[in-house]
PDB file of N, CA and C in Angstrom:
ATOM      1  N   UNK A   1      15.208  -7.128   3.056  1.00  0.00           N
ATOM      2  CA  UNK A   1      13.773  -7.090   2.844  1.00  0.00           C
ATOM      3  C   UNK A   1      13.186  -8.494   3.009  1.00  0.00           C
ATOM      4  N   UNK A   2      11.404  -8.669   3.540  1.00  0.00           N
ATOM      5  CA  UNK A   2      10.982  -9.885   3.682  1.00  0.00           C
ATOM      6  C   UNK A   2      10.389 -10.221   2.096  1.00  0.00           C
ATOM      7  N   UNK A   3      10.800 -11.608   2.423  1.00  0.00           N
ATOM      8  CA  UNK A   3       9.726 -11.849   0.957  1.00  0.00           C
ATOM      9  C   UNK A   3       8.775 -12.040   1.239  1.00  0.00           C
ATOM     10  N   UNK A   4       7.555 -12.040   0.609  1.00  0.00           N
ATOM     11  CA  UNK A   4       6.460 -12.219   1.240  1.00  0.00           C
ATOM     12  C   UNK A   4       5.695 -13.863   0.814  1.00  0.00           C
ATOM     13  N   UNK A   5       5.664 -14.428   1.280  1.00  0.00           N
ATOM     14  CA  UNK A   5       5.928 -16.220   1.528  1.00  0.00           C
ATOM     15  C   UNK A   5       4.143 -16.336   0.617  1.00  0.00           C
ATOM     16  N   UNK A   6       4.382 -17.307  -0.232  1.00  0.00           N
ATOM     17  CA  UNK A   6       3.263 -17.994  -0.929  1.00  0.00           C
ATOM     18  C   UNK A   6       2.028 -18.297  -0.360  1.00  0.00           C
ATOM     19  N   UNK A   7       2.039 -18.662   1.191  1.00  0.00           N
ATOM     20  CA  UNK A   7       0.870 -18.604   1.686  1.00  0.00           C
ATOM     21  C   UNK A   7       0.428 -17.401   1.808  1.00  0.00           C
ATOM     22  N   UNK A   8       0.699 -15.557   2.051  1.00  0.00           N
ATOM     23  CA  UNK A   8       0.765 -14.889   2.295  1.00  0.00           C
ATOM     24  C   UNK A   8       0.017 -14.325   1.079  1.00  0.00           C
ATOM     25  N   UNK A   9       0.990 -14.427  -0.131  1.00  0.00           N
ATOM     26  CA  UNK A   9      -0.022 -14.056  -0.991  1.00  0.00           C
ATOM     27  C   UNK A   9      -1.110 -14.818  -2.125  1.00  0.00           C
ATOM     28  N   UNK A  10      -1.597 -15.986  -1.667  1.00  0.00           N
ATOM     29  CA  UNK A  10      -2.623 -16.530  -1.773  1.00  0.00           C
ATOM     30  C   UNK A  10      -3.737 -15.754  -1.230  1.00  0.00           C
ATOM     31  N   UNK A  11      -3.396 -15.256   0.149  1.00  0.00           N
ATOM     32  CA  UNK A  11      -4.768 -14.684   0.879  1.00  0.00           C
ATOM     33  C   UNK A  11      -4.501 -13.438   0.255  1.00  0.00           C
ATOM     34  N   UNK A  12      -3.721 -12.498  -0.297  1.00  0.00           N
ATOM     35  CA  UNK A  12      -4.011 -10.860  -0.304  1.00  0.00           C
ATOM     36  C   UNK A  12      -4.872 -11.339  -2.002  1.00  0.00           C
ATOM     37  N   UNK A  13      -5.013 -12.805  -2.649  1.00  0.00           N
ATOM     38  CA  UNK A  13      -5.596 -12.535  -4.141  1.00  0.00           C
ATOM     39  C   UNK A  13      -7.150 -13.186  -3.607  1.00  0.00           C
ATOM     40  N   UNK A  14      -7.335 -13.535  -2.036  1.00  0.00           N
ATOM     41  CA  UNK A  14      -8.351 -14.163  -1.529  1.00  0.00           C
ATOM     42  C   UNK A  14      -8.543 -12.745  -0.632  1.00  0.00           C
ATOM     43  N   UNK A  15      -8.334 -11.590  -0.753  1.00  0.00           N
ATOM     44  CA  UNK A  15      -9.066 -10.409   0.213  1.00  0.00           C
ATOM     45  C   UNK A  15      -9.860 -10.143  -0.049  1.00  0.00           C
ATOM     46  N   UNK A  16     -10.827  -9.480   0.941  1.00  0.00           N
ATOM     47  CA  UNK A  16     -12.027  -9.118   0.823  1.00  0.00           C
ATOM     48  C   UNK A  16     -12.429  -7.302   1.389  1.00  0.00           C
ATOM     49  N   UNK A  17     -12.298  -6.905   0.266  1.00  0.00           N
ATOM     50  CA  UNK A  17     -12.600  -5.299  -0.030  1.00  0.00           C
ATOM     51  C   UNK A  17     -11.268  -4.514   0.392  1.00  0.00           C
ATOM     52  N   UNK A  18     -11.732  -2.805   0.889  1.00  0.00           N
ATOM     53  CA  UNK A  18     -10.248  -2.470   0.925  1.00  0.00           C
ATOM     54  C   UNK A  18      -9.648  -2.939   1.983  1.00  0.00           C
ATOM     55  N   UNK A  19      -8.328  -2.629   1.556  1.00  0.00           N
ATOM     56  CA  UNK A  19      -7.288  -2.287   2.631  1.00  0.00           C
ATOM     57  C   UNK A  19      -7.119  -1.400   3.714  1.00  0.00           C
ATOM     58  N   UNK A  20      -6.275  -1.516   4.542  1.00  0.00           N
ATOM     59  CA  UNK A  20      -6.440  -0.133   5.653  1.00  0.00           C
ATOM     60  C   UNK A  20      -4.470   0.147   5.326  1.00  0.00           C
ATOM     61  N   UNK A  21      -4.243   1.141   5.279  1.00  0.00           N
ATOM     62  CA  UNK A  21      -3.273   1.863   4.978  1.00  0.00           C
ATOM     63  C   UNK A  21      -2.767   2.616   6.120  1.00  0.00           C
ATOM     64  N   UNK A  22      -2.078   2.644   6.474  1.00  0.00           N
ATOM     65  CA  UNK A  22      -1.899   3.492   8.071  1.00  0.00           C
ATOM     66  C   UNK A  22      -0.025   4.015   7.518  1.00  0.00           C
ATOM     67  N   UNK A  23      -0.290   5.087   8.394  1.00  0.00           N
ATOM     68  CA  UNK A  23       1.386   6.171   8.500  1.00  0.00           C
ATOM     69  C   UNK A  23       1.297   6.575   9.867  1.00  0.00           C
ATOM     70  N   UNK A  24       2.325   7.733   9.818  1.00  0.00           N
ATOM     71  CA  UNK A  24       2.138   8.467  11.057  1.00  0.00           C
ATOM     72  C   UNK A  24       3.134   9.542  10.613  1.00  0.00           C
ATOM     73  N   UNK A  25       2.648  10.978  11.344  1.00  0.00           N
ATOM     74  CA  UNK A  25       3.509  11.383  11.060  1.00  0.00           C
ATOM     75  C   UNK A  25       4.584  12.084  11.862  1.00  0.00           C
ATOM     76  N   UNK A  26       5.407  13.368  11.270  1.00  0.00           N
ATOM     77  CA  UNK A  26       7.141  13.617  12.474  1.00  0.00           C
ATOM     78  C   UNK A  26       6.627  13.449  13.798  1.00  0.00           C
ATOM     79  N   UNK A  27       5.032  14.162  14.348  1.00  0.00           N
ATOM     80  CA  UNK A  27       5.197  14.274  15.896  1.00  0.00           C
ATOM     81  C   UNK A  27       4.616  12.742  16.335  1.00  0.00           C
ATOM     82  N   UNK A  28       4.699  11.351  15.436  1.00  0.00           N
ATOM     83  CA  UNK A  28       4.372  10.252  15.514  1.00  0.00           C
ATOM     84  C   UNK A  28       2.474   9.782  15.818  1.00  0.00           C
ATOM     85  N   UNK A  29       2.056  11.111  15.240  1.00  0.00           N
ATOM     86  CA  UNK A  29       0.305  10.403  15.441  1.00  0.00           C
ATOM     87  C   UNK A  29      -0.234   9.861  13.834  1.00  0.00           C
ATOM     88  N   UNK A  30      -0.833   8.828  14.695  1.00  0.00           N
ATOM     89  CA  UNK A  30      -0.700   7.765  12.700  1.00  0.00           C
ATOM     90  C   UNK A  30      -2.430   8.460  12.514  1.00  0.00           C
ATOM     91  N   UNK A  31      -2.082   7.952  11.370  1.00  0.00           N
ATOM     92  CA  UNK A  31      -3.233   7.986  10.237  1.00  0.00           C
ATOM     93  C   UNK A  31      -3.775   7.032   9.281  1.00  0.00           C
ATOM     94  N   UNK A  32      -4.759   6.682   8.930  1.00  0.00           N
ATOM     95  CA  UNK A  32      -5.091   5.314   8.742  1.00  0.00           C
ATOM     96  C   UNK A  32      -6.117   5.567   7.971  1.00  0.00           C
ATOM     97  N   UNK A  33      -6.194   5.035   6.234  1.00  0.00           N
ATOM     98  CA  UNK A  33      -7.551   5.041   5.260  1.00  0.00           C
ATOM     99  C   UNK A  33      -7.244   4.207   4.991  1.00  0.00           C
ATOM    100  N   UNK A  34      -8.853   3.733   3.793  1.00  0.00           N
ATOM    101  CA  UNK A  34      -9.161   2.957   3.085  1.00  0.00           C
ATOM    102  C   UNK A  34      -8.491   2.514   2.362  1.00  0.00           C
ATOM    103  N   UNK A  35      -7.813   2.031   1.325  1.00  0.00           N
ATOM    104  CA  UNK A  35      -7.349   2.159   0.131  1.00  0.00           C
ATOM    105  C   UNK A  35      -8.300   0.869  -0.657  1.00  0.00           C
ATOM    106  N   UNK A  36      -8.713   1.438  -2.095  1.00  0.00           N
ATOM    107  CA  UNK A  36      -9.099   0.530  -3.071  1.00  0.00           C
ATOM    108  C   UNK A  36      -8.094   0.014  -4.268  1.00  0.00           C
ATOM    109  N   UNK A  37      -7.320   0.846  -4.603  1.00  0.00           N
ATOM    110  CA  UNK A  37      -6.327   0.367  -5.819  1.00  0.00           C
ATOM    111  C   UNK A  37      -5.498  -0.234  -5.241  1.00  0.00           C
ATOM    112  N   UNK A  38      -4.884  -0.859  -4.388  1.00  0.00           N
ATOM    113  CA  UNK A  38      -4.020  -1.602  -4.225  1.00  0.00           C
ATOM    114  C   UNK A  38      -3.301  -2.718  -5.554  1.00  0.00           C
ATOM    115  N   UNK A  39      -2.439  -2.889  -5.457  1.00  0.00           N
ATOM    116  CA  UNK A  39      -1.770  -4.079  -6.010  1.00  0.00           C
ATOM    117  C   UNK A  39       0.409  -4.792  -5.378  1.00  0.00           C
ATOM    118  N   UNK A  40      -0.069  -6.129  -5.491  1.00  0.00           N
ATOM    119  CA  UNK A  40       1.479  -6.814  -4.920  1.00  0.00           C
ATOM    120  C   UNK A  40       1.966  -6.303  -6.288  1.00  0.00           C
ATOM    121  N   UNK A  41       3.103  -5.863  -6.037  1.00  0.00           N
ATOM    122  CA  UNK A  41       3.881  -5.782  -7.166  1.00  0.00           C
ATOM    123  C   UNK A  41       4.718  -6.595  -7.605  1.00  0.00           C
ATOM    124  N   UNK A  42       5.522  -7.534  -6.300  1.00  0.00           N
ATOM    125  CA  UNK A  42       6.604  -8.937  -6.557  1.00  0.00           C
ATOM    126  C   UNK A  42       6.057  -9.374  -4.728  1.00  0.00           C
ATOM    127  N   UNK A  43       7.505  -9.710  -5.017  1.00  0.00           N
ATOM    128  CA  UNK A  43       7.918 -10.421  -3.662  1.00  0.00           C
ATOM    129  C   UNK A  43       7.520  -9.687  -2.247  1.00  0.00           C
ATOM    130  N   UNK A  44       8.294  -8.720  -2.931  1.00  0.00           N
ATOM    131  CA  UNK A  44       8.737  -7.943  -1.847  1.00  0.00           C
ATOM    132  C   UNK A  44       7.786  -6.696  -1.611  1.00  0.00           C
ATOM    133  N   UNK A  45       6.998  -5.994  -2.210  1.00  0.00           N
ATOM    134  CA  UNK A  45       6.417  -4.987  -2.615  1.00  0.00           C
ATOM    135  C   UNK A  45       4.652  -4.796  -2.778  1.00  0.00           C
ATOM    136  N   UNK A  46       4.330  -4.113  -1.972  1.00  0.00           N
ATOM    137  CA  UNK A  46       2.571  -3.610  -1.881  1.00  0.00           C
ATOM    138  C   UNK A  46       2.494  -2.117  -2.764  1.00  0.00           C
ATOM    139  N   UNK A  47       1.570  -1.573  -3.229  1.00  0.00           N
ATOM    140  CA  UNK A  47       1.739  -0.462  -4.019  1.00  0.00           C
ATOM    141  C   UNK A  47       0.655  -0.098  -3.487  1.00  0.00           C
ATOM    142  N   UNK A  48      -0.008   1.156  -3.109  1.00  0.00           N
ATOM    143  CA  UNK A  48      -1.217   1.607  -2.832  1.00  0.00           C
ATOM    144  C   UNK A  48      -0.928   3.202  -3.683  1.00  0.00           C
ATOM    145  N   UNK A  49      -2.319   3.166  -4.545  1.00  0.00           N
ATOM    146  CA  UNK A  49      -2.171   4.275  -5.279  1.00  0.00           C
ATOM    147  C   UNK A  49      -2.941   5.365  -5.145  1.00  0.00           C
ATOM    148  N   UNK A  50      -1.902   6.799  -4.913  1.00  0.00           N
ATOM    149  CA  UNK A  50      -2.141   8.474  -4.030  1.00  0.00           C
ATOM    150  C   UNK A  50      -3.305   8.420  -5.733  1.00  0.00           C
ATOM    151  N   UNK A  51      -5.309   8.107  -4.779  1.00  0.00           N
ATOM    152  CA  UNK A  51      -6.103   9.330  -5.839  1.00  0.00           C
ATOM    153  C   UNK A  51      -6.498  10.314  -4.583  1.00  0.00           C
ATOM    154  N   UNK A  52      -6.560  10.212  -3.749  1.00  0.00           N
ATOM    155  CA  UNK A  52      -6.740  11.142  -2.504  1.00  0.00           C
ATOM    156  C   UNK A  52      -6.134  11.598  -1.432  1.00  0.00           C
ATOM    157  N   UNK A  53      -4.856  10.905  -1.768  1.00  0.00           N
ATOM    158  CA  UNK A  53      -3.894  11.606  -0.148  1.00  0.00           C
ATOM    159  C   UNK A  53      -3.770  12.907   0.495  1.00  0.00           C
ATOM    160  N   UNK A  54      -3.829  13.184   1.280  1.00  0.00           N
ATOM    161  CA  UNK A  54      -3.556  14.065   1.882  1.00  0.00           C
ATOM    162  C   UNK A  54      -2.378  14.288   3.089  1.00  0.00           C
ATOM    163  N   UNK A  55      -3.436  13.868   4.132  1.00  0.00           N
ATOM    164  CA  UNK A  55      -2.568  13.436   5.434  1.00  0.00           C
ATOM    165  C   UNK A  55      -1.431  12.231   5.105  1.00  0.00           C
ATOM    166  N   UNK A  56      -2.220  11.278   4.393  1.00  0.00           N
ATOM    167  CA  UNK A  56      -1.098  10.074   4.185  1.00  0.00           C
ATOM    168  C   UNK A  56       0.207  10.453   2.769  1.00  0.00           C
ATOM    169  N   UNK A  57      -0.088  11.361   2.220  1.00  0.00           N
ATOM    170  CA  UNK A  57       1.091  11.801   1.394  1.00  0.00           C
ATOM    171  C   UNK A  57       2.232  12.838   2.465  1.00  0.00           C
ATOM    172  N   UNK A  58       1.559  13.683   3.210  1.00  0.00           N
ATOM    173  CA  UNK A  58       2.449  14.687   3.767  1.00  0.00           C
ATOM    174  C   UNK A  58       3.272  13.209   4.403  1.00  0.00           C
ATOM    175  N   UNK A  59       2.770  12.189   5.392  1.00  0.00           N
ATOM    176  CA  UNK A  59       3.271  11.302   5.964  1.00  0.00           C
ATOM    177  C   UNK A  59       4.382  10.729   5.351  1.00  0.00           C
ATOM    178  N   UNK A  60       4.267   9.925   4.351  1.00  0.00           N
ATOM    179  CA  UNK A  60       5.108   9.359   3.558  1.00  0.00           C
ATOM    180  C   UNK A  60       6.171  10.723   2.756  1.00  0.00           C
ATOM    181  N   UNK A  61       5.894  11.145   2.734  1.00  0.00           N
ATOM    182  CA  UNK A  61       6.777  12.809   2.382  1.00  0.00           C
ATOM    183  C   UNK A  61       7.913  12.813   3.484  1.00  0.00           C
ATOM    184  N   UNK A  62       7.542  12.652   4.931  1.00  0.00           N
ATOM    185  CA  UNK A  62       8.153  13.523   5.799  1.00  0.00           C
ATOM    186  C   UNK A  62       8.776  11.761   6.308  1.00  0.00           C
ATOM    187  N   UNK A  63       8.822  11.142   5.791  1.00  0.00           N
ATOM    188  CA  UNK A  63       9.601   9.834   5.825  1.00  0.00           C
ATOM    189  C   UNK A  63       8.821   8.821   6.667  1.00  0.00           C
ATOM    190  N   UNK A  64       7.839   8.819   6.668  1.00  0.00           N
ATOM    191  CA  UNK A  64       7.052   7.766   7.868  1.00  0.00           C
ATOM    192  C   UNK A  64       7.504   6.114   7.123  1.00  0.00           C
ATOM    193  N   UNK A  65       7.158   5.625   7.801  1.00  0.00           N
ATOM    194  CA  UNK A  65       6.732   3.776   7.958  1.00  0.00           C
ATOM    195  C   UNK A  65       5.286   3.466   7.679  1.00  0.00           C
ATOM    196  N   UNK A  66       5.039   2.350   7.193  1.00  0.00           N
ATOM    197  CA  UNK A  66       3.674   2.083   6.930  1.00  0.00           C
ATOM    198  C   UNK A  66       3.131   0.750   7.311  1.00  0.00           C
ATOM    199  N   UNK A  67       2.124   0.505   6.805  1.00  0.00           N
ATOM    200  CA  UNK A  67       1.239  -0.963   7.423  1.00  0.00           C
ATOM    201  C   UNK A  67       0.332  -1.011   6.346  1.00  0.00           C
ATOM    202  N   UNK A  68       0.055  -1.875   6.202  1.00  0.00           N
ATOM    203  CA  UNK A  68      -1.127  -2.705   4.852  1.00  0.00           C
ATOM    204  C   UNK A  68      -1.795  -3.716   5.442  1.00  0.00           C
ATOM    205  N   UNK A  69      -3.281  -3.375   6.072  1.00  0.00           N
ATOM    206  CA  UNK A  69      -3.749  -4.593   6.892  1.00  0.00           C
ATOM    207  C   UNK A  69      -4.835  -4.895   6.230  1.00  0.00           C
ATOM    208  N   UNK A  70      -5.146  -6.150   5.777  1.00  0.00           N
ATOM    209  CA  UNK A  70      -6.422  -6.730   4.918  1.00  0.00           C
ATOM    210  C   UNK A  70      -6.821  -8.015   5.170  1.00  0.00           C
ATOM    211  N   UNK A  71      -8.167  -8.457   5.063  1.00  0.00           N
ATOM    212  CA  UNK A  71      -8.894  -9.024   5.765  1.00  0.00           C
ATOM    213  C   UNK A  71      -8.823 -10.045   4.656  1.00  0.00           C
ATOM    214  N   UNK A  72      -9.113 -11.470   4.464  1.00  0.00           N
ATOM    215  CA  UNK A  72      -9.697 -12.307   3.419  1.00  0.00           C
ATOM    216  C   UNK A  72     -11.054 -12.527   3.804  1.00  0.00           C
ATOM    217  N   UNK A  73     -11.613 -13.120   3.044  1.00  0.00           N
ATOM    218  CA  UNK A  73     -12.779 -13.485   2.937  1.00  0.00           C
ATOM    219  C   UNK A  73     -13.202 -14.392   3.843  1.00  0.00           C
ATOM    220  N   UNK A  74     -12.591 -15.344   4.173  1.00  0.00           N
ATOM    221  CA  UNK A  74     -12.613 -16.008   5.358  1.00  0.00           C
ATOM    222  C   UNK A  74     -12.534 -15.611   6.785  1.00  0.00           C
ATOM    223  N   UNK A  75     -11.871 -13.979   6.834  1.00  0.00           N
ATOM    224  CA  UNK A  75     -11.842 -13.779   8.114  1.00  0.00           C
ATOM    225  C   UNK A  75     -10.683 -13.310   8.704  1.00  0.00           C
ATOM    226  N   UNK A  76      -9.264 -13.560   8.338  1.00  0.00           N
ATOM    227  CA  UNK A  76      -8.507 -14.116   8.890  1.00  0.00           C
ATOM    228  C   UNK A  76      -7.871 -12.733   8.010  1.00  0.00           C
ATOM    229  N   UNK A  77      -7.085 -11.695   9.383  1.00  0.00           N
ATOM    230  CA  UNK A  77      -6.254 -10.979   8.773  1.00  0.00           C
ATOM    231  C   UNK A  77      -4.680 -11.073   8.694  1.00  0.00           C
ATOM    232  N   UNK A  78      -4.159  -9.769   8.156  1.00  0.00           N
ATOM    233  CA  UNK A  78      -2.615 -10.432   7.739  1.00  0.00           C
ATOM    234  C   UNK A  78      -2.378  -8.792   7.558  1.00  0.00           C
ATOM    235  N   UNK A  79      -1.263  -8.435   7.867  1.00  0.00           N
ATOM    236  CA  UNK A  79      -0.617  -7.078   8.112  1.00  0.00           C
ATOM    237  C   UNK A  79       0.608  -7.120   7.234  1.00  0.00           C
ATOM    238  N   UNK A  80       1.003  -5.935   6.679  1.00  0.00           N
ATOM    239  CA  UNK A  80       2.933  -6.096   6.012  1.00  0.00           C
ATOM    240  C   UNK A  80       3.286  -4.247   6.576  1.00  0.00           C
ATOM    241  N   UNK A  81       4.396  -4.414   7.163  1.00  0.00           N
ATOM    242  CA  UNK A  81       5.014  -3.184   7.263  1.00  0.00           C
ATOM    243  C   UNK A  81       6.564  -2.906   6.472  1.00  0.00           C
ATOM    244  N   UNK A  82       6.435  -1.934   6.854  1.00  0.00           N
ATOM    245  CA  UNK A  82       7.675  -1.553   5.814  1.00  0.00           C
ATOM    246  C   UNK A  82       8.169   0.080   5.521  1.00  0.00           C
ATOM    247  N   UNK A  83       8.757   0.438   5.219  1.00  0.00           N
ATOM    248  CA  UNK A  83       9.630   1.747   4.389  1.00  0.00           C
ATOM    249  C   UNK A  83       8.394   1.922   3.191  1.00  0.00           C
ATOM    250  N   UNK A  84       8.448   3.227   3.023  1.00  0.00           N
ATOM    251  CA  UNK A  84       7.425   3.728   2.083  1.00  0.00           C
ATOM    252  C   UNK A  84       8.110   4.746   0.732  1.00  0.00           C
ATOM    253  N   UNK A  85       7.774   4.740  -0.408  1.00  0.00           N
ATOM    254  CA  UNK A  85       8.914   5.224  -1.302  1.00  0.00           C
ATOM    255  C   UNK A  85       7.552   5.907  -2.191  1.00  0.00           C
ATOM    256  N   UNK A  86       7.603   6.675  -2.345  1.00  0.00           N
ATOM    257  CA  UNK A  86       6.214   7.563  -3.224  1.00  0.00           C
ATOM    258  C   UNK A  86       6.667   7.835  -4.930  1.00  0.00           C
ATOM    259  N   UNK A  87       6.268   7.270  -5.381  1.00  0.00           N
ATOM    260  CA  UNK A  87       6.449   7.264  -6.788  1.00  0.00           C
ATOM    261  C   UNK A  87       5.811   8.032  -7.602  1.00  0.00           C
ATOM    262  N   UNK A  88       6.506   8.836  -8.463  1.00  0.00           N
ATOM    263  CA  UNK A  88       5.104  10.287  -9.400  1.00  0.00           C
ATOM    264  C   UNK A  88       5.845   9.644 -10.740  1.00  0.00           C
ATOM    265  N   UNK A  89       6.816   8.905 -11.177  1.00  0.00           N
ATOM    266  CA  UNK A  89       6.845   8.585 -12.770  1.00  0.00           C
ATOM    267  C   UNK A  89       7.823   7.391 -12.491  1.00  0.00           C
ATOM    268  N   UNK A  90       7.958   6.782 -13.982  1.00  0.00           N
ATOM    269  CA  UNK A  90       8.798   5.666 -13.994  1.00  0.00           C
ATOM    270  C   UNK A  90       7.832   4.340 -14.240  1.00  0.00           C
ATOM    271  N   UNK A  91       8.584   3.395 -14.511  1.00  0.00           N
ATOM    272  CA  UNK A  91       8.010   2.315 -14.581  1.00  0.00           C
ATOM    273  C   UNK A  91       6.780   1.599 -13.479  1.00  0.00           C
ATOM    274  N   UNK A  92       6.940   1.827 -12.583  1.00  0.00           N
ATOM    275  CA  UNK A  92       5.775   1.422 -11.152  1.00  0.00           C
ATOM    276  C   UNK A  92       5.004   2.491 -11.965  1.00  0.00           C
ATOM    277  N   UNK A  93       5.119   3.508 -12.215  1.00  0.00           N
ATOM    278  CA  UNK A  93       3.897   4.595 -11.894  1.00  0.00           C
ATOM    279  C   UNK A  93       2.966   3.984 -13.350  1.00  0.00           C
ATOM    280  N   UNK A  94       3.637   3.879 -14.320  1.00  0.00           N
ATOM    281  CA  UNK A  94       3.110   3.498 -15.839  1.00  0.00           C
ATOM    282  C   UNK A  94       2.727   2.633 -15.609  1.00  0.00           C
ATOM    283  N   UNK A  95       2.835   1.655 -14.724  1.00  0.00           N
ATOM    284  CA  UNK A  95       1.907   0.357 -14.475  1.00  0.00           C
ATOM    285  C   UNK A  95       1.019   0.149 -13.760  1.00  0.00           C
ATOM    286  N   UNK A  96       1.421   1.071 -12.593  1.00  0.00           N
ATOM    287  CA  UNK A  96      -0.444   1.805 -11.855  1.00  0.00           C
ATOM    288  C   UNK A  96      -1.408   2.045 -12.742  1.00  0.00           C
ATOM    289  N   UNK A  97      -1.155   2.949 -14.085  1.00  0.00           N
ATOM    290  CA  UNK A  97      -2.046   3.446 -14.804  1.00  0.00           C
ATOM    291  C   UNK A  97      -3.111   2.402 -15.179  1.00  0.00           C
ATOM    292  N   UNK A  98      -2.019   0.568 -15.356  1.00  0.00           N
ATOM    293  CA  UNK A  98      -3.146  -0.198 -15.709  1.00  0.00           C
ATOM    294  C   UNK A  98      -4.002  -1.095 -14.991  1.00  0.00           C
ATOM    295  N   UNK A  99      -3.837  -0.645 -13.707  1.00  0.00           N
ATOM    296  CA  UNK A  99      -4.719  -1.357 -12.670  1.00  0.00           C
ATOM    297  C   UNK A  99      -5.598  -0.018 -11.774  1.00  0.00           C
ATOM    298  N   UNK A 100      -5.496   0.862 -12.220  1.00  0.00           N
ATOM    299  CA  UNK A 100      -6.693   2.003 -12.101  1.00  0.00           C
ATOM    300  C   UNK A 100      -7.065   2.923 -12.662  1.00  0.00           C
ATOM    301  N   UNK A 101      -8.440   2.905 -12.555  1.00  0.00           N
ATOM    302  CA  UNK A 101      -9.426   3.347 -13.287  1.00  0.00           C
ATOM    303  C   UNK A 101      -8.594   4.922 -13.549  1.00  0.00           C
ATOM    304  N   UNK A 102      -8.866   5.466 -14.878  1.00  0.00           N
ATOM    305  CA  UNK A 102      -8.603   6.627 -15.292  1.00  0.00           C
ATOM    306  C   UNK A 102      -9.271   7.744 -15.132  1.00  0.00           C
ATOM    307  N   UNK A 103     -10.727   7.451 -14.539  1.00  0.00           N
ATOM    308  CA  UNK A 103     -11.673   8.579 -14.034  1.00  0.00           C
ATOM    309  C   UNK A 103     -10.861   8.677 -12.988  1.00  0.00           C
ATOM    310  N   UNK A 104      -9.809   8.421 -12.183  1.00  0.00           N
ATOM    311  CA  UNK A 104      -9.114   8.492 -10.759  1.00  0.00           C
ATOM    312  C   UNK A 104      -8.034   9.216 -10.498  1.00  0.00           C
ATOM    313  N   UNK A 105      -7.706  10.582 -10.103  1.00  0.00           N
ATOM    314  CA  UNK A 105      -6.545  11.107 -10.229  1.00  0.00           C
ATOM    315  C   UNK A 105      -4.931  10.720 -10.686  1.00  0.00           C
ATOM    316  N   UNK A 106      -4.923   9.361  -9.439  1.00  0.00           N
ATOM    317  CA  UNK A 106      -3.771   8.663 -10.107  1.00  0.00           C
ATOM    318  C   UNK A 106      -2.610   9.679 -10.022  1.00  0.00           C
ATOM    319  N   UNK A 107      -2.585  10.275  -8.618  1.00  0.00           N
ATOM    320  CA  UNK A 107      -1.219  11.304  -8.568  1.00  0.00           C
ATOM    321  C   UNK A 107      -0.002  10.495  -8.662  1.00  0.00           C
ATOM    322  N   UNK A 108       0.103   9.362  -7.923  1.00  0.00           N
ATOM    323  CA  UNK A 108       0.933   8.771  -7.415  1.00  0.00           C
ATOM    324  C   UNK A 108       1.165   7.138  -6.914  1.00  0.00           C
ATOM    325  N   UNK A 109       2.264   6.670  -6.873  1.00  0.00           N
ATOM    326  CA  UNK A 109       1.844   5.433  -6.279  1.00  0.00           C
ATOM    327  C   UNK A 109       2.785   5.364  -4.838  1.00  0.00           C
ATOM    328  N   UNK A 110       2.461   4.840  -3.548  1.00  0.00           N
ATOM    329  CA  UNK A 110       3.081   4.873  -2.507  1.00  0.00           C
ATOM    330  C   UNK A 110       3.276   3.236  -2.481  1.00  0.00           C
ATOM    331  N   UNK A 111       4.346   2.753  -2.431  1.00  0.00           N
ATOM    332  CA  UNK A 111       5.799   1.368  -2.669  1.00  0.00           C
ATOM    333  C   UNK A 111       5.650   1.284  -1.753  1.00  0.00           C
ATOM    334  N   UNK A 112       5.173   0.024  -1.082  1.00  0.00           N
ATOM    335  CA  UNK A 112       5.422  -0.225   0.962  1.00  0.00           C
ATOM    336  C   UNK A 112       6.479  -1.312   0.021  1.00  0.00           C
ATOM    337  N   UNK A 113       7.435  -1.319   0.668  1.00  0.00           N
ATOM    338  CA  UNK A 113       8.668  -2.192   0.602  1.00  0.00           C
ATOM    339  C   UNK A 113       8.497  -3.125   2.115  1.00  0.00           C
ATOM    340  N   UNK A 114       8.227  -4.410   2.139  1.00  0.00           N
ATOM    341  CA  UNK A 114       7.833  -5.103   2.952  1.00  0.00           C
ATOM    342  C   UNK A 114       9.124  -5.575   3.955  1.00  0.00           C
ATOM    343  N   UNK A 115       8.730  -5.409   4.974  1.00  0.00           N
ATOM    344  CA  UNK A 115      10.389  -5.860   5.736  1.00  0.00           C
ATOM    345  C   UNK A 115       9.476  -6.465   6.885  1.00  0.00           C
ATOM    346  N   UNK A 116       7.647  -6.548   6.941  1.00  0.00           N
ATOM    347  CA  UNK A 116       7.805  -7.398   7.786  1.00  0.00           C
ATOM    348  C   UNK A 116       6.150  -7.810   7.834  1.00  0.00           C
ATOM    349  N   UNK A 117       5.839  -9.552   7.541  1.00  0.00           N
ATOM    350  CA  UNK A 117       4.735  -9.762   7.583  1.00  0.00           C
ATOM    351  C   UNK A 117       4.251 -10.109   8.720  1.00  0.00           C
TER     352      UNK A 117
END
């Protein structure tokens, strides 16, 4: 796995609004939303949290790859791909709870495990 290098995440705590989230799925046509809950979890790890998936849950279900592309404020974007691991309990999921809002379904959290910035 990549770590994701100090300059790297300076800019994702310097981004500016959402994220774009992209999959694809078995017959390889991607799919690509918004995401607002985001959070780095360590080093290695982006979390984007299922309150609306649909297309992008069947995706990550049926084993896709992912992308996390976000803009800073300055302009200047920055992408992480990686293996995707969908989380419904456990420690990640109990700690989603405290970085989004509870009016928010909060099915799930989808783990991009970063292997490449």
């Amino acid at each position: 796995m990549a770590i994701i290098p100090a300059e790297i995440k300076q800019a994702w705590e310097n981004r500016n609004g959402a994220v774009v989230f992209a999959t694809v799925d078995a017959e390889g046509m991607p799919n690509a939303i918004y995401a607002t809950c985001v959070n780095m979890l360590d080093d290695e790890s982006v979390a984007v949290c299922d309150n609306f998936f649909n297309k992008t849950r069947a995706n990550i279900l049926s084993g896709s790859k992912g992308a996390i592309v976000f803009i800073t404020k300055e302009g200047k974007a920055y992408q992480f791909k990686g293996a995707i691991e969908y989380v419904t309990e456990g420690p990640i999921f109990e700690e989603m709870k405290g970085w989004v809002k509870d009016t928010l379904p909060r099915e799930a959290v989808a783990v991009l495990k970063v292997e490449a910035v």
